[in-house]
Protein backbone atom coordinates (compact mmCIF):
# COMPACT_ATOMS: atom_id res chain seq x y z
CA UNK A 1 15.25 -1.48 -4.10
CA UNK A 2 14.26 -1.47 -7.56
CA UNK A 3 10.46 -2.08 -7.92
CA UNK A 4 7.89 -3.48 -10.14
CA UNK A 5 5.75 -1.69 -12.41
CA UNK A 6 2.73 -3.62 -14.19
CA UNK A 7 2.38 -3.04 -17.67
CA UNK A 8 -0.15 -4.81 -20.49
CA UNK A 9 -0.18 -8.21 -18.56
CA UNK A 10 3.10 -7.75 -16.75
CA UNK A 11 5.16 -7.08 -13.74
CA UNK A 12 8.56 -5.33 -15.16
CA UNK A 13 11.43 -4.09 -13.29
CA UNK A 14 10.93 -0.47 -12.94
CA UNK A 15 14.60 0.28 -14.58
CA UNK A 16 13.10 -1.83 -17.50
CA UNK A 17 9.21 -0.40 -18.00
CA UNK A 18 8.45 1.31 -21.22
CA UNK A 19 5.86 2.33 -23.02
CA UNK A 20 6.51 3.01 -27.25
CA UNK A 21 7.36 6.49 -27.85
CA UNK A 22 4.68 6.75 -30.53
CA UNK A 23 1.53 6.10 -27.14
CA UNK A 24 -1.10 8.47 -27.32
CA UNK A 25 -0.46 9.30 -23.65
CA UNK A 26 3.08 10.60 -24.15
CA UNK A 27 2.86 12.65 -27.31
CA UNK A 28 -0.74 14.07 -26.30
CA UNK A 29 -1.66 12.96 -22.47
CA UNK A 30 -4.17 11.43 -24.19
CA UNK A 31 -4.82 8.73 -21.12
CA UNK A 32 -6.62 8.81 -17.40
CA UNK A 33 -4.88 8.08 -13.95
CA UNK A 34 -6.18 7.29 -10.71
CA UNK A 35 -4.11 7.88 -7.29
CA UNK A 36 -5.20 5.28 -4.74
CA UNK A 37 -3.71 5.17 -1.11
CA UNK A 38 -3.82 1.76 0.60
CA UNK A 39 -3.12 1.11 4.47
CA UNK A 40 -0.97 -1.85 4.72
CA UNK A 41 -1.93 -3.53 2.16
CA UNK A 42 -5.91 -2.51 2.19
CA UNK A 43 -7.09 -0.53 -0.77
CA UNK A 44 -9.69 2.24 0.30
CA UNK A 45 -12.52 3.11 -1.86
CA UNK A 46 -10.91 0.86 -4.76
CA UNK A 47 -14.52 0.86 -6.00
CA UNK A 48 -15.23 4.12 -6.27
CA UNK A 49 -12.19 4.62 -7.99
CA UNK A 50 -12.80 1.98 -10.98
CA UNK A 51 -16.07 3.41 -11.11
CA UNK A 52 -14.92 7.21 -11.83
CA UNK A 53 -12.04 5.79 -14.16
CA UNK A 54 -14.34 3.20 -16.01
CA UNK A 55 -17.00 5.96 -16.59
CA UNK A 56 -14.25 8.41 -18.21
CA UNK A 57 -13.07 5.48 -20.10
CA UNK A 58 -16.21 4.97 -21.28
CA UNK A 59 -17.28 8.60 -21.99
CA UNK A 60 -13.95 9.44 -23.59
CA UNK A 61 -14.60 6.74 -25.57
CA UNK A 62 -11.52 4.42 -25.07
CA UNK A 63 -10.91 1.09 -26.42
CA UNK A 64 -10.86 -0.92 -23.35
CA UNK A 65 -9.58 -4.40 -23.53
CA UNK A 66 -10.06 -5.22 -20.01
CA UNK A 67 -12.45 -4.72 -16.99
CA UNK A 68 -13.08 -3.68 -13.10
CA UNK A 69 -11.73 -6.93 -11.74
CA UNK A 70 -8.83 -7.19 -13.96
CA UNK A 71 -7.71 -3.88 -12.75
CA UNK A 72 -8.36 -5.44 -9.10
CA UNK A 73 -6.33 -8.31 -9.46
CA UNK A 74 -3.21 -6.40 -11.22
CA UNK A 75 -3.14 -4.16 -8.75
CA UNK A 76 -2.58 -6.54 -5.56
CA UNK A 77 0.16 -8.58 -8.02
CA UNK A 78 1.70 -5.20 -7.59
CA UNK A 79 1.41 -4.72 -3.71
CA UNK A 80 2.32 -8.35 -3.42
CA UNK A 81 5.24 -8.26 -5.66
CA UNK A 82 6.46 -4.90 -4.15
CA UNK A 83 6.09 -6.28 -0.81
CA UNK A 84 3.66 -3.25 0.07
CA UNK A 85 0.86 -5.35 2.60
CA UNK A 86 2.76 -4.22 5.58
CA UNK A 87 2.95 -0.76 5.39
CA UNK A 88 0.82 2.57 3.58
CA UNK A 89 1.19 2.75 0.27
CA UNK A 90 0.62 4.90 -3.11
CA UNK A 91 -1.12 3.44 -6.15
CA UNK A 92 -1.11 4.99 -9.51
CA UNK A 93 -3.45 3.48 -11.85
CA UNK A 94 -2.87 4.56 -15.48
CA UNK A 95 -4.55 4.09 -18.89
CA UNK A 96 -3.23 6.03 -22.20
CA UNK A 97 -5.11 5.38 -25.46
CA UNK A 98 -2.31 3.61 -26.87
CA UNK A 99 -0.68 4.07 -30.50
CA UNK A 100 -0.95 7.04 -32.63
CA UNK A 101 -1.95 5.99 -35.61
CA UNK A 102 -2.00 9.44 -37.60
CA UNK A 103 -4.99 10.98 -36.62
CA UNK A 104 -6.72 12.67 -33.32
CA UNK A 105 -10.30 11.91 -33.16
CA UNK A 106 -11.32 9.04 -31.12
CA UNK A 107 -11.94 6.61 -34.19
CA UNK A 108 -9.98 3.47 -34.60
CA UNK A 109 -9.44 0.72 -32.27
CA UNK A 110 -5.89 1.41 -30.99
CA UNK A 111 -5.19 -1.06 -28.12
CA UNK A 112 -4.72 1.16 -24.66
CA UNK A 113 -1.77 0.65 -22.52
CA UNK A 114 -2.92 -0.34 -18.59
CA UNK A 115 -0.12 0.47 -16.53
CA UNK A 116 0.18 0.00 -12.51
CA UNK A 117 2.38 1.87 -10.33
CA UNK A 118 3.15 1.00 -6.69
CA UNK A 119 5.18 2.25 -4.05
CA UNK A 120 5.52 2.77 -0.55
CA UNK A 121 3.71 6.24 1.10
CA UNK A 122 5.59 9.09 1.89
CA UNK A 123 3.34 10.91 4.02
CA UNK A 124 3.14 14.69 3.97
CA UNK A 125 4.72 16.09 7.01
CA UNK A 126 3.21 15.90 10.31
CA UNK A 127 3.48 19.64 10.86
CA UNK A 128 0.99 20.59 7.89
CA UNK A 129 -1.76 18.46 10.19
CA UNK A 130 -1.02 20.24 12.96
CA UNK A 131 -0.26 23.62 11.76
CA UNK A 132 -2.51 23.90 8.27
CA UNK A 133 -1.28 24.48 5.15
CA UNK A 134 -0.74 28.03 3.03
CA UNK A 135 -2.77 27.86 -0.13
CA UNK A 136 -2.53 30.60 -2.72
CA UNK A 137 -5.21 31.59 -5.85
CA UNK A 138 -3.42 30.74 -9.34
CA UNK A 139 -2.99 32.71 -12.36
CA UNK A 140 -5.17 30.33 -14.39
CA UNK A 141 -8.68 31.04 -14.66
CA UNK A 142 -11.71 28.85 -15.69
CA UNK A 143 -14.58 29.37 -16.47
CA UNK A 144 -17.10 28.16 -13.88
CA UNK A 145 -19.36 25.22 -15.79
CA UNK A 146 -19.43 24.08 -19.32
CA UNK A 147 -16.17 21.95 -19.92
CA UNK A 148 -16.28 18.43 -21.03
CA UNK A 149 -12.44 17.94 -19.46
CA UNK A 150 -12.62 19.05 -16.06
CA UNK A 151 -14.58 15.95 -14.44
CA UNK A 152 -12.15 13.37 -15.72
CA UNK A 153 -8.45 12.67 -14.47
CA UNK A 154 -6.49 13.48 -17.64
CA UNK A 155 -2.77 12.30 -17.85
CA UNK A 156 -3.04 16.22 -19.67
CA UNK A 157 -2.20 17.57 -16.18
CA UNK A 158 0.06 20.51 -16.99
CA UNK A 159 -2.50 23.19 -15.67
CA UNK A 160 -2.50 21.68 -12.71
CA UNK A 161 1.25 21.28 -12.14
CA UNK A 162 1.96 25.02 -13.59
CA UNK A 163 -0.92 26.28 -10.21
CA UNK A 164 1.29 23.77 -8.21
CA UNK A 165 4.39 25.14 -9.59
CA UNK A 166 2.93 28.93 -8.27
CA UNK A 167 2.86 27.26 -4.62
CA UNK A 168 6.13 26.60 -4.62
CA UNK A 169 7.06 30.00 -5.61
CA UNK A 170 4.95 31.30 -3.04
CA UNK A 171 6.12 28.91 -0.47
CA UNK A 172 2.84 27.71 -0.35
CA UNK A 173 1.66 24.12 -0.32
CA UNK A 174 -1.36 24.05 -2.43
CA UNK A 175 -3.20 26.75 -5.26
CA UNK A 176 -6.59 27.14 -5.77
CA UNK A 177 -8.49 27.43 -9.70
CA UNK A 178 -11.09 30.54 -9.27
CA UNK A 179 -13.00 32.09 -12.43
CA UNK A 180 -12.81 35.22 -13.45
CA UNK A 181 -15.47 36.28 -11.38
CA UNK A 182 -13.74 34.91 -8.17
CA UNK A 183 -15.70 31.93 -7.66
CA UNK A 184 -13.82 29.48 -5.60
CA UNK A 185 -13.60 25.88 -8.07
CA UNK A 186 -11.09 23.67 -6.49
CA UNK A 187 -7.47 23.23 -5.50
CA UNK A 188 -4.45 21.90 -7.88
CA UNK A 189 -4.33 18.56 -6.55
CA UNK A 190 -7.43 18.69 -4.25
CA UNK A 191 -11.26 19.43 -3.20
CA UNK A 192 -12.07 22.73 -1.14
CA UNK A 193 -14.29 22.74 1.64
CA UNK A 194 -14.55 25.82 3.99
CA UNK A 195 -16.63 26.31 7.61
CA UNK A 196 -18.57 29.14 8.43
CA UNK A 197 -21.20 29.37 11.45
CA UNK A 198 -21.27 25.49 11.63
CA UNK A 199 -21.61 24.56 8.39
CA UNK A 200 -19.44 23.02 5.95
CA UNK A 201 -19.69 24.31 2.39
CA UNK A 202 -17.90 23.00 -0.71
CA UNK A 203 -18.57 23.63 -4.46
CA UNK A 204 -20.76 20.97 -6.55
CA UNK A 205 -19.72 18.43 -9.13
CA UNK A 206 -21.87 21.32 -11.71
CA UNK A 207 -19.04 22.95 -11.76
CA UNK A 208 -15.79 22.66 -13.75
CA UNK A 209 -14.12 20.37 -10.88
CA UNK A 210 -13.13 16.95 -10.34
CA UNK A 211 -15.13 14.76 -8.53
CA UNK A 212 -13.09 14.05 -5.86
CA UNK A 213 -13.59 10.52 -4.02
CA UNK A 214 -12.14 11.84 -1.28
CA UNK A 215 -14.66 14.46 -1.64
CA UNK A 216 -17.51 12.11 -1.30
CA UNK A 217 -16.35 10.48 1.49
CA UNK A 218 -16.22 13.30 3.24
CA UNK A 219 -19.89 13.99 2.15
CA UNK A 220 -20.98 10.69 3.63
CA UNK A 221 -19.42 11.35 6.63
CA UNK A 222 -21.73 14.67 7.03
CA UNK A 223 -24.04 12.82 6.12
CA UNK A 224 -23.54 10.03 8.36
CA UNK A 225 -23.20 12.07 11.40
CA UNK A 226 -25.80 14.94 10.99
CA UNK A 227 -23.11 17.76 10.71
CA UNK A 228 -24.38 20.45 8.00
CA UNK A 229 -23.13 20.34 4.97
CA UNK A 230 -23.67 22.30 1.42
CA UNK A 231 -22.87 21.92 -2.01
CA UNK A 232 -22.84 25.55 -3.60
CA UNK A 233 -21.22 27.84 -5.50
CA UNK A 234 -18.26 29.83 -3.31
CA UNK A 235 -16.86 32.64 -3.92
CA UNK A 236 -13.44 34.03 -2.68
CA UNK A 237 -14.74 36.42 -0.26
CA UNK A 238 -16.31 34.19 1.38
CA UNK A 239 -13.54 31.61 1.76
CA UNK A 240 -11.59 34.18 3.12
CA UNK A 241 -13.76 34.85 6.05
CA UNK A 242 -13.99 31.30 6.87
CA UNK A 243 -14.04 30.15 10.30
CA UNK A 244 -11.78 26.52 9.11
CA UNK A 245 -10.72 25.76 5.47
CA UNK A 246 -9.66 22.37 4.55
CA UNK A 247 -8.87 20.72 1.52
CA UNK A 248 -8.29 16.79 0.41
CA UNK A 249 -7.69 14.07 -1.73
CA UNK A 250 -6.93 10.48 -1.48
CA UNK A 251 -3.41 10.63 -0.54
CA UNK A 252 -3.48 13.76 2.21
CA UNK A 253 -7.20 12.95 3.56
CA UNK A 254 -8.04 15.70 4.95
CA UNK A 255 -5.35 19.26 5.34
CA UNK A 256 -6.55 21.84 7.60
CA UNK A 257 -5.52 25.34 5.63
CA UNK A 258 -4.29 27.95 8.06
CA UNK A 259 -3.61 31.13 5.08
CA UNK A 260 -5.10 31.82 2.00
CA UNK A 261 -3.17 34.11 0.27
CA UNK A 262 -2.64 37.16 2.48
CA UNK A 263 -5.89 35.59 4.50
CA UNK A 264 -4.87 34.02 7.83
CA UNK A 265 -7.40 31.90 9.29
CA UNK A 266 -8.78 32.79 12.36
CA UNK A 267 -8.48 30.51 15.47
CA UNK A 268 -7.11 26.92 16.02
CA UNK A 269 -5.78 24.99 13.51
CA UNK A 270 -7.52 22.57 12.88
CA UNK A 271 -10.78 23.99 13.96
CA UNK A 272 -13.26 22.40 15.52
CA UNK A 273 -15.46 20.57 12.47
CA UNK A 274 -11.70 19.94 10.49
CA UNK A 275 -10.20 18.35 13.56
CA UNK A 276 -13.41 15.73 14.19
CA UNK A 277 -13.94 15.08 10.37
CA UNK A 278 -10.25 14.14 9.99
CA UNK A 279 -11.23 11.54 13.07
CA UNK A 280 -14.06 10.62 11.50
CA UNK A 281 -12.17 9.86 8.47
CA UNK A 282 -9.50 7.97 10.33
CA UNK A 283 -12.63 5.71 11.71
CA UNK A 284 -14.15 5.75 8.32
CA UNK A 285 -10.69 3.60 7.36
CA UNK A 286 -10.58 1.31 9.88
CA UNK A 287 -14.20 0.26 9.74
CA UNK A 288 -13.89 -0.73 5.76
CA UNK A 289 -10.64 -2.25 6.53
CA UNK A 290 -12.70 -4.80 9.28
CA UNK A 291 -15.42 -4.98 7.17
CA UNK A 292 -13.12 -6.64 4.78
């Protein structure tokens, strides 16, 4: 069934959506993206999400034309027009710059393009939550703090697909960004968070790495239920003498990680701490869904 894509105001058949040739996004990635997950028809952290893509907008200096509850209301026109309230579903919120208009700085007031994707979830197999996940250590290297980019969801993704890209070669499902100097950052398309003698560990928002909302949810959850938890730098030797290793993002939740490289992790999968924090996560859900 063909869907419905919202773009600038309107729902367009997906075989029909377009975007000029000459947007900022397209010749550059010049533009920000949010992935969303909703569970039939119930958008989690939707907040959270406006509020990490409205900041960037904001520090990054785009023109917006339009605000938080805009963005709100376009995106259950989409979910109702896609008939997505019934079942899980995968939102892509995106926002390029808009026109080139001959020059790169940030000057001008080019109008941006808001454009809503929508479709039904295609969950990641079964098997990976049962079994863990192989993640391997890309090629790329960053350095550990100092870059502007890193905290904000670019549309410029390309480094992340080439360390996804690596997986696949690997037959792995997920790479990992270190530095030079081996310290663990975060994964292609996901947080890192690793167990050792009962407490959880995960690199801080300092660093060059997204600020994952799954991430913080998992943080409150911690939080919420007095299990240890610390933000600090990692570094690869350590991760690879983890008791558990999990990653997530909004779409997966939480993955136990059963290799790491060469680095098999040692007992169940998940462990102990992944298994209850992906049932606390589960619970997380439903209570915001009744709150609603």
């Amino acid at each position: 069934m063909n869907q419905y894509i919202f773009i600038n105001r309107k729902l367009t058949l997906e075989n029909k959506a377009k975007i000029p040739v000459k947007d900022r996004g397209f010749l550059y990635g010049d533009g920000l993206f949010e992935t969303i997950r909703s569970y039939s028809g119930f958008v989690f952290m939707l907040d959270a999400h406006l509020q990490r893509l409205f900041s960037s907008l904001r520090i990054l200096k785009y023109n917006i034309n339009f605000n938080k509850s805009y963005v709100k209301s376009a995106i259950q026109k989409v979910l109702d027009k896609n008939k997505l309230n019934s079942c899980d579903s995968y939102i892509k919120v995106i926002v390029t710059r808009g026109i080139y208009k001959g020059n790169l700085n940030f000057g001008g007031l080019p109008r941006p393009n808001l454009i809503i994707i929508a479709h039904k979830l295609i969950p990641y197999p079964e098997i990976n939550y049962r079994e863990g996940i192989k993640v391997i250590s890309s090629s790329i290297k960053r350095m550990p703090i100092g870059n502007p980019i890193y905290p904000h969801k670019l549309l410029n993704y390309f480094e992340n697909i080439f360390a996804r890209d690596e997986a696949y070669q690997n037959k792995a499902q997920e790479a990992m960004f270190l530095t030079k100097d081996y310290l663990v950052l975060e994964g292609a398309t996901s947080n890192i968070f690793y167990i050792k003698n009962n407490i959880i560990y995960t690199p801080p928002i300092t660093q060059n790495i997204l600020p994952g909302i799954t991430r913080v949810v998992v943080v409150d959850i911690c939080r919420e239920n007095k299990i240890k938890l610390r933000q600090r730098k990692i570094h690869y030797f350590d991760i690879k003498e983890a008791d558990e290793i999990f990653i997530t993002n909004s779409i997966m939740e939480i993955m136990p990680v059963r290799e790491i490289d060469k680095y098999k992790v040692r007992g169940k999968i998940p462990g102990y701490f992944t298994a209850k924090l992906m049932h606390l996560y589960k619970e997380k859900v439903n209570s915001a869904r009744e709150i609603k």
